[in-house]
Every structure is written in C-alpha cells, then in structure tokens.
C-alpha atoms as a PDB file:
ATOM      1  CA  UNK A   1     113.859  83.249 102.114  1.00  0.00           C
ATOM      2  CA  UNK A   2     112.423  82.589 105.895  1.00  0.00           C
ATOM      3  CA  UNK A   3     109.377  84.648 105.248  1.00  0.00           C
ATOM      4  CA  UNK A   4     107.770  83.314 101.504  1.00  0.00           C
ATOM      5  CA  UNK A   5     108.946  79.712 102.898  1.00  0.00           C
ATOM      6  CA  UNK A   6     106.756  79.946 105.683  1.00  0.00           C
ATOM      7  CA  UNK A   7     104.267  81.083 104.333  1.00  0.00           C
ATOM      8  CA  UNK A   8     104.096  78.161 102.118  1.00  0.00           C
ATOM      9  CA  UNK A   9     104.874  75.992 104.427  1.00  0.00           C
ATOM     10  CA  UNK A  10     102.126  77.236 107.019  1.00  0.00           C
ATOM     11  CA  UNK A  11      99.728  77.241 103.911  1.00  0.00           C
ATOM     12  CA  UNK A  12     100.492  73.527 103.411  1.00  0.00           C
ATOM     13  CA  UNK A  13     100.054  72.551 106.615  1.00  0.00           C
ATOM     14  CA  UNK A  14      96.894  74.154 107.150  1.00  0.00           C
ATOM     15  CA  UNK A  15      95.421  72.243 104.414  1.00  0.00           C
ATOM     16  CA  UNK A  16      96.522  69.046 105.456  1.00  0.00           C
ATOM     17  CA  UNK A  17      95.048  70.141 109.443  1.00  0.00           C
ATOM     18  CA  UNK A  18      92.531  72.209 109.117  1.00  0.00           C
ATOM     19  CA  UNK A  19      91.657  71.451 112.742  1.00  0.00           C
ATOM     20  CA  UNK A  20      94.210  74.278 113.225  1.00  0.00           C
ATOM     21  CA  UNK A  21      91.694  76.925 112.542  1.00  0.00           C
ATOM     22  CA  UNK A  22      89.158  75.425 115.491  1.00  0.00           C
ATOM     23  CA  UNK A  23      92.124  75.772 117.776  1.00  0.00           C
ATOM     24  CA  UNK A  24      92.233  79.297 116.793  1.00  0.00           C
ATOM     25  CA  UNK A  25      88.724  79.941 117.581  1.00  0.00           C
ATOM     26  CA  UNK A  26      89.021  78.591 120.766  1.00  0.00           C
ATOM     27  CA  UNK A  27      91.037  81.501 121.142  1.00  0.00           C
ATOM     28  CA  UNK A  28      89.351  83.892 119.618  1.00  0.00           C
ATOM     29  CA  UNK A  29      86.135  82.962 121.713  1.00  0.00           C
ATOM     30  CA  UNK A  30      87.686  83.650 124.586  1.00  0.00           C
ATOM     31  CA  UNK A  31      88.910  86.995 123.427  1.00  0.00           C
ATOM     32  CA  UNK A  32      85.570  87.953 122.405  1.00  0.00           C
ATOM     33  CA  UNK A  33      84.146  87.843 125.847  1.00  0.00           C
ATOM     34  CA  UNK A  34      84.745  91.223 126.694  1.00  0.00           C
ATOM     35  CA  UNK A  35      83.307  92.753 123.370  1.00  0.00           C
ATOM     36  CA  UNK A  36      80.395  90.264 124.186  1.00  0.00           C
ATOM     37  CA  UNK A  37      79.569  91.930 127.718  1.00  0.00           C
ATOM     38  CA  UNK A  38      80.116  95.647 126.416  1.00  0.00           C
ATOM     39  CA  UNK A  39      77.627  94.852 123.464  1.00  0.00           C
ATOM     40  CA  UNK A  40      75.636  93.535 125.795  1.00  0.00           C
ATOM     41  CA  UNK A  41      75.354  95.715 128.823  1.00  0.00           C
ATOM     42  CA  UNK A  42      74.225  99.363 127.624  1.00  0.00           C
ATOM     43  CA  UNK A  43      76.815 100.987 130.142  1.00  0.00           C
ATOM     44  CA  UNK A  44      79.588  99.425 131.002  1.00  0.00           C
ATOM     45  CA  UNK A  45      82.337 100.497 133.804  1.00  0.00           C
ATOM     46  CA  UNK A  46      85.598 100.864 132.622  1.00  0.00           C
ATOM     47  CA  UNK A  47      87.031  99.326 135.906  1.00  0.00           C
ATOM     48  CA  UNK A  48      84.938  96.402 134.659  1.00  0.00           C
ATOM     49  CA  UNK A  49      86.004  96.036 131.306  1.00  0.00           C
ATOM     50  CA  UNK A  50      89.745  96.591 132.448  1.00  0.00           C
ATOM     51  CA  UNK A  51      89.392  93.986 134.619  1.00  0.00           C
ATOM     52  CA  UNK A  52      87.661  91.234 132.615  1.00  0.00           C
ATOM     53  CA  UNK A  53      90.285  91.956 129.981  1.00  0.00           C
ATOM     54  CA  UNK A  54      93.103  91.212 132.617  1.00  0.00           C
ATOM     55  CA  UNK A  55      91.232  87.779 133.309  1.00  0.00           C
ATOM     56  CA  UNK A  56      90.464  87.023 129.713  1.00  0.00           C
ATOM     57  CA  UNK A  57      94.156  87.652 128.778  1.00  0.00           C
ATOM     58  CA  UNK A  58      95.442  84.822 131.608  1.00  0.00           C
ATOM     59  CA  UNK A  59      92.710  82.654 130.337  1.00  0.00           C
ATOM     60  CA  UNK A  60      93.527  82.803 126.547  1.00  0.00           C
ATOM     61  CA  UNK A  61      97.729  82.016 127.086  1.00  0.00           C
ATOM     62  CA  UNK A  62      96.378  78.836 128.022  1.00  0.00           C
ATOM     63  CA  UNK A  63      94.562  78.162 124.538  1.00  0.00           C
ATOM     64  CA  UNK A  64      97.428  80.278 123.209  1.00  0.00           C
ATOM     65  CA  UNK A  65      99.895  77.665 124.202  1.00  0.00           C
ATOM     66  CA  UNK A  66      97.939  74.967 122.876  1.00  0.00           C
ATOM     67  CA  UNK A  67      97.319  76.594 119.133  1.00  0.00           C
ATOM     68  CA  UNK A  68     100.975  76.961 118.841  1.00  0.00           C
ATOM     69  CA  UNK A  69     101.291  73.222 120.297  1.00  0.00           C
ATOM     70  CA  UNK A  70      99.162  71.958 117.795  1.00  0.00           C
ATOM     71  CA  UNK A  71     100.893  73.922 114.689  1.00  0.00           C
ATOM     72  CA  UNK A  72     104.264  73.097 116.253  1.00  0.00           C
ATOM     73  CA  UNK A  73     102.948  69.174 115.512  1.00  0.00           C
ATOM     74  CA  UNK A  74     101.231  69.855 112.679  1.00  0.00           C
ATOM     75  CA  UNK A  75     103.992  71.050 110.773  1.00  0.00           C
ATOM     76  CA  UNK A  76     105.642  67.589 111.685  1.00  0.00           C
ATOM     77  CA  UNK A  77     102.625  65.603 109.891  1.00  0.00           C
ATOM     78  CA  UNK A  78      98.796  65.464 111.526  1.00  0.00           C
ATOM     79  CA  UNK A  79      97.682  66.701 115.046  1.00  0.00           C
ATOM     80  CA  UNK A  80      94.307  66.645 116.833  1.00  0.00           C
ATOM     81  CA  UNK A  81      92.460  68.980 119.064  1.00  0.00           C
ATOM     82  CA  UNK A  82      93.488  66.744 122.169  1.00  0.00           C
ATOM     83  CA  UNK A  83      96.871  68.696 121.783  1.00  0.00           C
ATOM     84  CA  UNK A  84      95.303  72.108 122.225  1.00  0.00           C
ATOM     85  CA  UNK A  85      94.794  71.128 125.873  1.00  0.00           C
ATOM     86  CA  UNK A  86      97.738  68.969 126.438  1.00  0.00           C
ATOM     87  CA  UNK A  87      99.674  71.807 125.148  1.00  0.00           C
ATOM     88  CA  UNK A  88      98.306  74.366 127.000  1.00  0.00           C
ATOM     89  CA  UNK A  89      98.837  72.052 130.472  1.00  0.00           C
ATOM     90  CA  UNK A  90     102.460  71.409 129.555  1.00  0.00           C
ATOM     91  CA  UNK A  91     103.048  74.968 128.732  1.00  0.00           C
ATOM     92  CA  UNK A  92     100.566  77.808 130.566  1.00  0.00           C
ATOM     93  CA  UNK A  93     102.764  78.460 133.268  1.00  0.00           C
ATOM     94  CA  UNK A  94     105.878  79.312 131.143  1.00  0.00           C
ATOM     95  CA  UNK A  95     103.630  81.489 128.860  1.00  0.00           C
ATOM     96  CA  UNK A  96     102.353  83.205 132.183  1.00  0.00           C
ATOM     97  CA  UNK A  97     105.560  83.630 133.430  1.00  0.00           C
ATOM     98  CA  UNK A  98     106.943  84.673 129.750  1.00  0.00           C
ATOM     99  CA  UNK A  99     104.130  87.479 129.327  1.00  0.00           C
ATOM    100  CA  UNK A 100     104.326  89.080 132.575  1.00  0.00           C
ATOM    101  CA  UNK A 101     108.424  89.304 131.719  1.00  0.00           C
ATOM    102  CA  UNK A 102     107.526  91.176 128.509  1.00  0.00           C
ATOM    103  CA  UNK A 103     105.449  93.133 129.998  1.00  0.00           C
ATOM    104  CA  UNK A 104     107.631  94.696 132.999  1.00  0.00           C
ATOM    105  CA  UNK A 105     110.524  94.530 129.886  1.00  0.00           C
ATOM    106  CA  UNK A 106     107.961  97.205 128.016  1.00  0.00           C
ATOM    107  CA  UNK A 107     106.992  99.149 130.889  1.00  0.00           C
ATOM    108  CA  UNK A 108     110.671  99.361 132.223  1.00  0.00           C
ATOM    109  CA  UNK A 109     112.159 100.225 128.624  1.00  0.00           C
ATOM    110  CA  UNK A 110     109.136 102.863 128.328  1.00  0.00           C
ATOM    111  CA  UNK A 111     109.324 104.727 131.178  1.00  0.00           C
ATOM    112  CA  UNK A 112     112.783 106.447 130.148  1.00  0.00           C
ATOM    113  CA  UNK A 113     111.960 105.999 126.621  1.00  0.00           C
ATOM    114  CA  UNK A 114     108.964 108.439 127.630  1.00  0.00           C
ATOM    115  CA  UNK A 115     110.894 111.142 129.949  1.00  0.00           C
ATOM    116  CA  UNK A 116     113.865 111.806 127.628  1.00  0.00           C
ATOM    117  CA  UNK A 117     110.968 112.058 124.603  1.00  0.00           C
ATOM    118  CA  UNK A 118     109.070 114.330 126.537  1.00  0.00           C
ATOM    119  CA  UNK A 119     112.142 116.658 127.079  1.00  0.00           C
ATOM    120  CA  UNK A 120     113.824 116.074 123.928  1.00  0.00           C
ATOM    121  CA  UNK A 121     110.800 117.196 121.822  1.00  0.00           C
ATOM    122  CA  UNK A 122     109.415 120.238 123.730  1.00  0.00           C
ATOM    123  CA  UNK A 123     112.810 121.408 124.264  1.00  0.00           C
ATOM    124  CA  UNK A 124     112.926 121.274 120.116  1.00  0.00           C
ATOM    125  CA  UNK A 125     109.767 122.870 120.459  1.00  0.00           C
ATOM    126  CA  UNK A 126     110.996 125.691 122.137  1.00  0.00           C
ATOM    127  CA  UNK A 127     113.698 126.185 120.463  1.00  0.00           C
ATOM    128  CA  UNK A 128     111.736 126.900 117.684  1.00  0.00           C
ATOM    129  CA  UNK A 129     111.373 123.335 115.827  1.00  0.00           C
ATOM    130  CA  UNK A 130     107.587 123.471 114.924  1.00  0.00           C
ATOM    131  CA  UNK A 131     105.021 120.568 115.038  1.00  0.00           C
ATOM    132  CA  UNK A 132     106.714 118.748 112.741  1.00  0.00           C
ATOM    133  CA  UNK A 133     109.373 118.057 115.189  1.00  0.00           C
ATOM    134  CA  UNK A 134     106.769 117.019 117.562  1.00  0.00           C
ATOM    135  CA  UNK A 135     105.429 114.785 115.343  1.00  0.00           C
ATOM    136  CA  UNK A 136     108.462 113.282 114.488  1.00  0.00           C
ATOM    137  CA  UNK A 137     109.502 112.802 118.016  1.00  0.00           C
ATOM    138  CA  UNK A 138     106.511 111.138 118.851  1.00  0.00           C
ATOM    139  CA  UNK A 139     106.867 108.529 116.082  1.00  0.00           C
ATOM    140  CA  UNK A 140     110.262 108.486 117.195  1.00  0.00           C
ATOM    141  CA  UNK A 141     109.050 107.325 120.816  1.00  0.00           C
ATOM    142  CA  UNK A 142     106.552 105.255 119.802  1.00  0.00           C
ATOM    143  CA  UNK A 143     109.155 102.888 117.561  1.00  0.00           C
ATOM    144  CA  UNK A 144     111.848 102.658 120.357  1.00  0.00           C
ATOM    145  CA  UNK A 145     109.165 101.339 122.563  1.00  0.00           C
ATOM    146  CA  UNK A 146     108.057  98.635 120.558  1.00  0.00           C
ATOM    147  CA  UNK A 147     111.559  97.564 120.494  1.00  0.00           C
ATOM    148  CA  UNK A 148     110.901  95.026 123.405  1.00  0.00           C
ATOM    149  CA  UNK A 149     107.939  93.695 121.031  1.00  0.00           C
ATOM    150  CA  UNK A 150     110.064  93.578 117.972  1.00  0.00           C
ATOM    151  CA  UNK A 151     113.017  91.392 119.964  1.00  0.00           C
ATOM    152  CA  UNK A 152     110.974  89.233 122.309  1.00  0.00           C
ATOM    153  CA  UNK A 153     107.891  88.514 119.562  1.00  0.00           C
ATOM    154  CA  UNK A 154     109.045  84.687 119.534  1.00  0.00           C
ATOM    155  CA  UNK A 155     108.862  84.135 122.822  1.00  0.00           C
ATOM    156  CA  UNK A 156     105.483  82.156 122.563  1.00  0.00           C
ATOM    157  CA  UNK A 157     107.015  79.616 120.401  1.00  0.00           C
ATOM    158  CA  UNK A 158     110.126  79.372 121.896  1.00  0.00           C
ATOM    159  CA  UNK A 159     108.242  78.115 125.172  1.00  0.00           C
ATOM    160  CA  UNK A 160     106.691  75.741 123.310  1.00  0.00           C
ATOM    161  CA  UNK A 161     108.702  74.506 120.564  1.00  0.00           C
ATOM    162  CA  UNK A 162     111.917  74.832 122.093  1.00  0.00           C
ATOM    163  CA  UNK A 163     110.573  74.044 125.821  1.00  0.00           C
ATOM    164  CA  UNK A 164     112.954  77.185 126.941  1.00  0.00           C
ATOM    165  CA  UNK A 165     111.094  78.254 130.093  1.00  0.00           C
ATOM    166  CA  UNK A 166     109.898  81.988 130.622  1.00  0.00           C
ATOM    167  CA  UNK A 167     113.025  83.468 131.422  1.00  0.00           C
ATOM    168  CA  UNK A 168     114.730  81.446 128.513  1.00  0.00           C
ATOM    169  CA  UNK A 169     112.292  82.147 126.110  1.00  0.00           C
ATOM    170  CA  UNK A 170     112.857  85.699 125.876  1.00  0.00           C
ATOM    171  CA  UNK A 171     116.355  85.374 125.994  1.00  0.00           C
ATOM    172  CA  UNK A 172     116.264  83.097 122.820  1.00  0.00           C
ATOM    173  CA  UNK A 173     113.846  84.940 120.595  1.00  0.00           C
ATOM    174  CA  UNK A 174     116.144  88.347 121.446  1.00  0.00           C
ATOM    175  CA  UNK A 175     118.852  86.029 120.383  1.00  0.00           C
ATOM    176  CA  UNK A 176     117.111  84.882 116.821  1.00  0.00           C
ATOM    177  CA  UNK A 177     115.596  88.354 115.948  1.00  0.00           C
ATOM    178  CA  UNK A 178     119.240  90.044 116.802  1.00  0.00           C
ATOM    179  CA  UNK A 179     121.123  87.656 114.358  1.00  0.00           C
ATOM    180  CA  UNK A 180     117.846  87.350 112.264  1.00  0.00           C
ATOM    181  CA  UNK A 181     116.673  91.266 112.057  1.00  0.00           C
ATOM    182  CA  UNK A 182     115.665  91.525 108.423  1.00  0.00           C
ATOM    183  CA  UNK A 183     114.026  88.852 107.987  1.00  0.00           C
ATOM    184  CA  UNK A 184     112.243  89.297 111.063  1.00  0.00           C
ATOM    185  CA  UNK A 185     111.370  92.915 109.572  1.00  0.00           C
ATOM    186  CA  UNK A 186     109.574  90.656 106.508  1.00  0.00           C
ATOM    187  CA  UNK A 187     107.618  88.581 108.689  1.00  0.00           C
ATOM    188  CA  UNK A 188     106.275  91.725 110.687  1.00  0.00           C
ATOM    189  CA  UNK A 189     104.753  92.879 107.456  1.00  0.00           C
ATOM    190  CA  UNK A 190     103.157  89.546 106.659  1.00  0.00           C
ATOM    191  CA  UNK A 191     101.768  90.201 110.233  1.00  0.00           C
ATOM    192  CA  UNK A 192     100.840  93.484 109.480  1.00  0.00           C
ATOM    193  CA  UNK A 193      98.955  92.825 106.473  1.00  0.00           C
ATOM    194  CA  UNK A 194      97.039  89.561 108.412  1.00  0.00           C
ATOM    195  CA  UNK A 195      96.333  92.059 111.245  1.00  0.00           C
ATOM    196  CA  UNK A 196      94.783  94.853 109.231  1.00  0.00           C
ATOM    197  CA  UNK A 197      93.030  91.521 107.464  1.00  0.00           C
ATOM    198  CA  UNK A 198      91.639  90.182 110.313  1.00  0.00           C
ATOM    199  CA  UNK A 199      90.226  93.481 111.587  1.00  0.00           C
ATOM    200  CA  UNK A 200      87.833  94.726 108.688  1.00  0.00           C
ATOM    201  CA  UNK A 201      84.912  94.370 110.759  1.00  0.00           C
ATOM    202  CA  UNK A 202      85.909  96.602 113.180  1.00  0.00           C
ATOM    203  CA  UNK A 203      87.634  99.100 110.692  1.00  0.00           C
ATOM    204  CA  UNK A 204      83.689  98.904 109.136  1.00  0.00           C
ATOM    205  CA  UNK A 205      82.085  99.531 112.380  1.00  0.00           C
ATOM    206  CA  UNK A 206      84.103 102.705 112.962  1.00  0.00           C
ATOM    207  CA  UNK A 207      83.585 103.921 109.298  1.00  0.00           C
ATOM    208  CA  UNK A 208      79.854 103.567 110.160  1.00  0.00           C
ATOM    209  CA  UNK A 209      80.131 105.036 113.469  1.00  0.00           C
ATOM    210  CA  UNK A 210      82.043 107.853 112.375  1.00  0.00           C
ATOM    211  CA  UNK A 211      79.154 110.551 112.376  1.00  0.00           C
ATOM    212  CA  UNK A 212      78.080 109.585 115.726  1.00  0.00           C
ATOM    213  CA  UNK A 213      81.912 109.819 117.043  1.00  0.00           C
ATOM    214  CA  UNK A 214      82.202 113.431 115.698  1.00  0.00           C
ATOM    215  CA  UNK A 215      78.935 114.544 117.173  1.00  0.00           C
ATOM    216  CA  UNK A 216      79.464 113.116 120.543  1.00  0.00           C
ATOM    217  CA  UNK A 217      82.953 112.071 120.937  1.00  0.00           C
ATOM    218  CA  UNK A 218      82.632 112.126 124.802  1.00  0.00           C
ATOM    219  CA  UNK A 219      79.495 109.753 125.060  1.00  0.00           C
ATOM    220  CA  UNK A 220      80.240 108.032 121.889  1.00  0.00           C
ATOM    221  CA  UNK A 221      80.181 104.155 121.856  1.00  0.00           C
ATOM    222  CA  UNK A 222      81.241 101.331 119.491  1.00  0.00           C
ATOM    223  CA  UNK A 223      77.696 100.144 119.773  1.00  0.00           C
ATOM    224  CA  UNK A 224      75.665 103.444 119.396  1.00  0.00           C
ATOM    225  CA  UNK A 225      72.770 103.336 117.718  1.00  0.00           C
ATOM    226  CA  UNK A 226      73.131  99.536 116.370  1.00  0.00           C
ATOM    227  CA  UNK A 227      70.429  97.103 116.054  1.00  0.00           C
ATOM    228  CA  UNK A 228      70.994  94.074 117.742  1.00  0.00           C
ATOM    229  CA  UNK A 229      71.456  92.121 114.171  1.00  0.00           C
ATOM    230  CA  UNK A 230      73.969  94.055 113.426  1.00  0.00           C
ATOM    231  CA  UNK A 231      76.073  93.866 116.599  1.00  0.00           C
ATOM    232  CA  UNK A 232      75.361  90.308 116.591  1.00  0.00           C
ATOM    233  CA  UNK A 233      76.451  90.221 112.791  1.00  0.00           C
ATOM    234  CA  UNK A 234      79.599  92.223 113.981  1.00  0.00           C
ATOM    235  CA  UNK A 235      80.448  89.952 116.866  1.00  0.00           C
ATOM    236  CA  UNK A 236      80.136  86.816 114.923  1.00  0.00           C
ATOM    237  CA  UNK A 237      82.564  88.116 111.555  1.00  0.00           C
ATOM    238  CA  UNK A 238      85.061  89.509 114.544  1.00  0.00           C
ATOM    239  CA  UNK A 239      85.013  85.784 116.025  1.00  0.00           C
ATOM    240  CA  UNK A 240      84.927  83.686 113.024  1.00  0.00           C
ATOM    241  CA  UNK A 241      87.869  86.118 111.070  1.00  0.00           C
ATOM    242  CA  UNK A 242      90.052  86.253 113.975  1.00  0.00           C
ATOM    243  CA  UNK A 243      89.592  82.146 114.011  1.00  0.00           C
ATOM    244  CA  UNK A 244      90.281  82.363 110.255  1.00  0.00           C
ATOM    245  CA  UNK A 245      93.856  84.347 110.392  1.00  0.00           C
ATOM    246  CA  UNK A 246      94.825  83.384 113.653  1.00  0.00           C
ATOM    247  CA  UNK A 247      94.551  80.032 112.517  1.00  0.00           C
ATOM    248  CA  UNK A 248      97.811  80.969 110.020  1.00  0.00           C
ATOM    249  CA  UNK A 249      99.363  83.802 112.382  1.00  0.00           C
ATOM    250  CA  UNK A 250     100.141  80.658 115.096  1.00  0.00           C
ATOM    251  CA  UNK A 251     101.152  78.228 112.395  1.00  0.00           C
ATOM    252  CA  UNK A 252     103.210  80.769 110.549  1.00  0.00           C
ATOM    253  CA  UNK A 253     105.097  82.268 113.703  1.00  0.00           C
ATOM    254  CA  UNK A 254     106.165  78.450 114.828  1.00  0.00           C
ATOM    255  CA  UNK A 255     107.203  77.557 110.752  1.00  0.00           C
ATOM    256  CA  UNK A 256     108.416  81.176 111.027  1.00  0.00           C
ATOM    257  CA  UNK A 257     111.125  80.306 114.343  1.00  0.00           C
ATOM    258  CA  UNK A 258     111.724  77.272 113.085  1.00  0.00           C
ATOM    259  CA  UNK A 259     113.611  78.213 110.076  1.00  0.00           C
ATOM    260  CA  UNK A 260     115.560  80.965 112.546  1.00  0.00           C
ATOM    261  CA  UNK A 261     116.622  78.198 114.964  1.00  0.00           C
ATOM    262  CA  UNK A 262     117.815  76.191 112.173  1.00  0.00           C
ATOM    263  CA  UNK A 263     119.238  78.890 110.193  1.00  0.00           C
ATOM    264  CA  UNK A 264     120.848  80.406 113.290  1.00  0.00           C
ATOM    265  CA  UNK A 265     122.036  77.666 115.814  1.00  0.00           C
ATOM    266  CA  UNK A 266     123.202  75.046 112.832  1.00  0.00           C
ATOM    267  CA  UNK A 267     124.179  77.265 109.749  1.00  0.00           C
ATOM    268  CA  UNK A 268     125.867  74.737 108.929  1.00  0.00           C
ATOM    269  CA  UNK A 269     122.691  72.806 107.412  1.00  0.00           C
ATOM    270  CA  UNK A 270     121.697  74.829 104.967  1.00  0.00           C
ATOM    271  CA  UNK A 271     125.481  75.243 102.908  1.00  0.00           C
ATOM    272  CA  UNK A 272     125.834  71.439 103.396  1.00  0.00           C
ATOM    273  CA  UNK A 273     122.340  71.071 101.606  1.00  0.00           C
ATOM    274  CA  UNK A 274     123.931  73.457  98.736  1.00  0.00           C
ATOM    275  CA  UNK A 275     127.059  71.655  98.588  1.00  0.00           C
ATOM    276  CA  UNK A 276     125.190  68.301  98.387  1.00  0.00           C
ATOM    277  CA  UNK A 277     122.717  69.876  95.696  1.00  0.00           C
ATOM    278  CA  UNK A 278     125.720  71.089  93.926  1.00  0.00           C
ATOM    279  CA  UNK A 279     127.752  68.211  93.686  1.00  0.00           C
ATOM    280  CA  UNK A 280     124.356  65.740  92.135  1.00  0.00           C
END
C-alpha cells in the first residue's frame, strides 16, 4: 500500500538525513513570527497580524520549496542544507504562482458552495427540519469546500519533483488524487493524526486558558494571564514540534506522490515487478 510504504520509506530516509528536520525548522521559524509579535506586544491590531501573516506566508513557500527539495533528494540517497536554498530559488515562483491558484480555486468553488448551503439548509429549516438538519448541512458545506484542498494537496511536490509549473501542478495532483482517491483518503489520516501531533502545545494552552475564555470571551487572549516562562516555554515546544513533524509531513508527501506518479503514469511497473517476482 502507498500510505504504510511511505511511511517507511520517509522514516528511513529521515534517519539516514536527519538534516531534514533543520530544513523544517527553517520553516517553522518563519511561521512562528507572527505568534512571536502577538506574545510579545500586549495588544495587537488585527489589521497587523492579518497582514504579517500574508507576508510570512510568501516568505515561508520559499523555505517550503526547499524542504520538499531536499526530501525529494534525500529519498534518492544524502542531501545537504545547501539544497534548501537552491531549491527554494529554482522553485519559489512556481509555488507562488501555484498557491495563489489554489487559493482563487477555494474561494471560487466556495462562494456557490456557500449560497446554495445557505438556502438549502434554512429552507429545511423552515420546512420544519430541526437543528439537526442545520448541523448536517453545515458539515455538509464545510466538506464540499475542502474539495479543492483534497484534489490539489500535491501540488507542492509536483512543482518540485515533477518541475510542472503552477498551472501544471495543480492540474497533475487533481489528476493523481482523481485516479488515486483512496489512497489519498489514507494519507489524509496519517496527516491528520501528525497535525493533531504537532499541535499539543497549543491544544494545552487552550485547555489552560479555558476559564479565562468563558469569563471573558470578548477580551480573551491566547496569552492572558501567562508568565513570560511560560509563553516562552510555549513558543519554543510550538517551534521545535512543528520542526519535528514537519520534518516527516514534507518527506512523506514527496515519498507519498512519488509512489502515485509511478503507480499512475507507468502501471505497468509494478505487475512487471510481480511477474518477474513470480517467475524466480
């Protein structure tokens, strides 16, 4: 199976280069800059934070490119940290382009998604249906918009690995996850369970927060009440387990598409390997 193979295989490979978890970091340290300035500065505008995050996403493709550069190498032998820039050089402005395509694909696929919820579930409403028809139709929405997600999620690698271009990249991981969609299904719920992994330290600081958030949900803050050790014990896990998973995530996504590229555009390969192994 695609999904326990590359697992193993990722696992493998970041023994042999464990350099792949400092490209990570490099990633998640840029991320963490705007979690740095809200724990930081006591209020912070939201125009602010919206539009740091908008710079700090542009800035992290580039490292983005790079991690997925070095795993695509990796996973060929050794690599170095040299390739996290050269890969991100080679590569940033067909991320770019490739993210801001996914993102007028979601807004564009939304949009309609949204309007024919809306009507659709307070028209059931009406008619009698209960909450439990608004609850389902809000589920409901919220799947069918992560359908551009769920079809495009390669696109990354596919810029990188397969050297596609923006516009071809999301074209070619449509292509893999439509041919490919249950075992793309299993290698959503490896991400899953890496996400949910990788985000214990905030899932503690809410837990912790919680009272506070009841109290005062209007002026409530993720930092309310915190000593500075503790924020600066909560920035430091956040930055050092995001380096730790992401470090697999990138290296299991490229093993990941490059078992559907073989599997899908040379099917051939794998029965040839079977008839080999069957006729020793």
């Amino acid at each position: 199976m695609s999904v326990t193979s590359s697992v193993s295989t990722a696992l493998s490979t970041l023994k042999q280069n464990p350099v792949l978890f400092v490209a990570a970091f490099f990633v998640s340290l840029v991320s963490s800059v705007v979690l740095g300035v809200q724990s930081a500065v006591a209020e912070v505008s939201p125009f602010l934070v919206s539009g740091l995050s908008f710079v700090v996403q542009f800035v992290s493709l580039f490292f983005v490119a790079g991690a997925y550069a070095m795993a695509d190498e990796a996973l060929d032998g050794r690599t170095s940290l040299g390739t996290l820039f050269t890969g991100g050089k080679e590569n940033y402005v067909s991320m770019l382009g490739a993210t801001l395509l996914l993102v007028g694909v979601m807004i564009a696929t939304f949009i309609p998604i949204f309007i024919v919820g809306f009507i659709v579930i307070f028209g059931a409403a009406a008619a009698g249906g209960g909450g439990s028809m608004m609850v389902l139709g809000i589920v409901l929405i919220y799947l069918l918009a992560l359908l551009p997600v769920f079809f495009l999620q390669f696109y990354g690698p596919a810029v990188v690995v397969s050297d596609t271009g923006a516009v071809g990249s999301l074209k070619k991981s449509f292509g893999l996850v439509r041919r490919n969609v249950l075992a793309t299904l299993g290698f959503d719920v490896v991400v899953f369970v890496i996400g949910v992994l990788s985000s214990l330290p905030t899932v503690w600081l809410y837990v912790s927060q919680f009272e506070q958030l009841m109290e005062n949900p209007q002026t409530f803050t993720l930092y309310t009440g915190l000593s500075t050790a503790t924020i600066a014990g909560y920035l430091v896990s956040t930055l050092l387990m995001t380096a730790l998973f992401g470090g697999f995530m990138y290296t299991y996504q490229v093993a990941f598409y490059g078992e559907l590229v073989e599997r899908t555009d040379d099917p051939g390969k794998s029965e040839d390997a079977g008839v080999a192994m069957g006729a020793d």
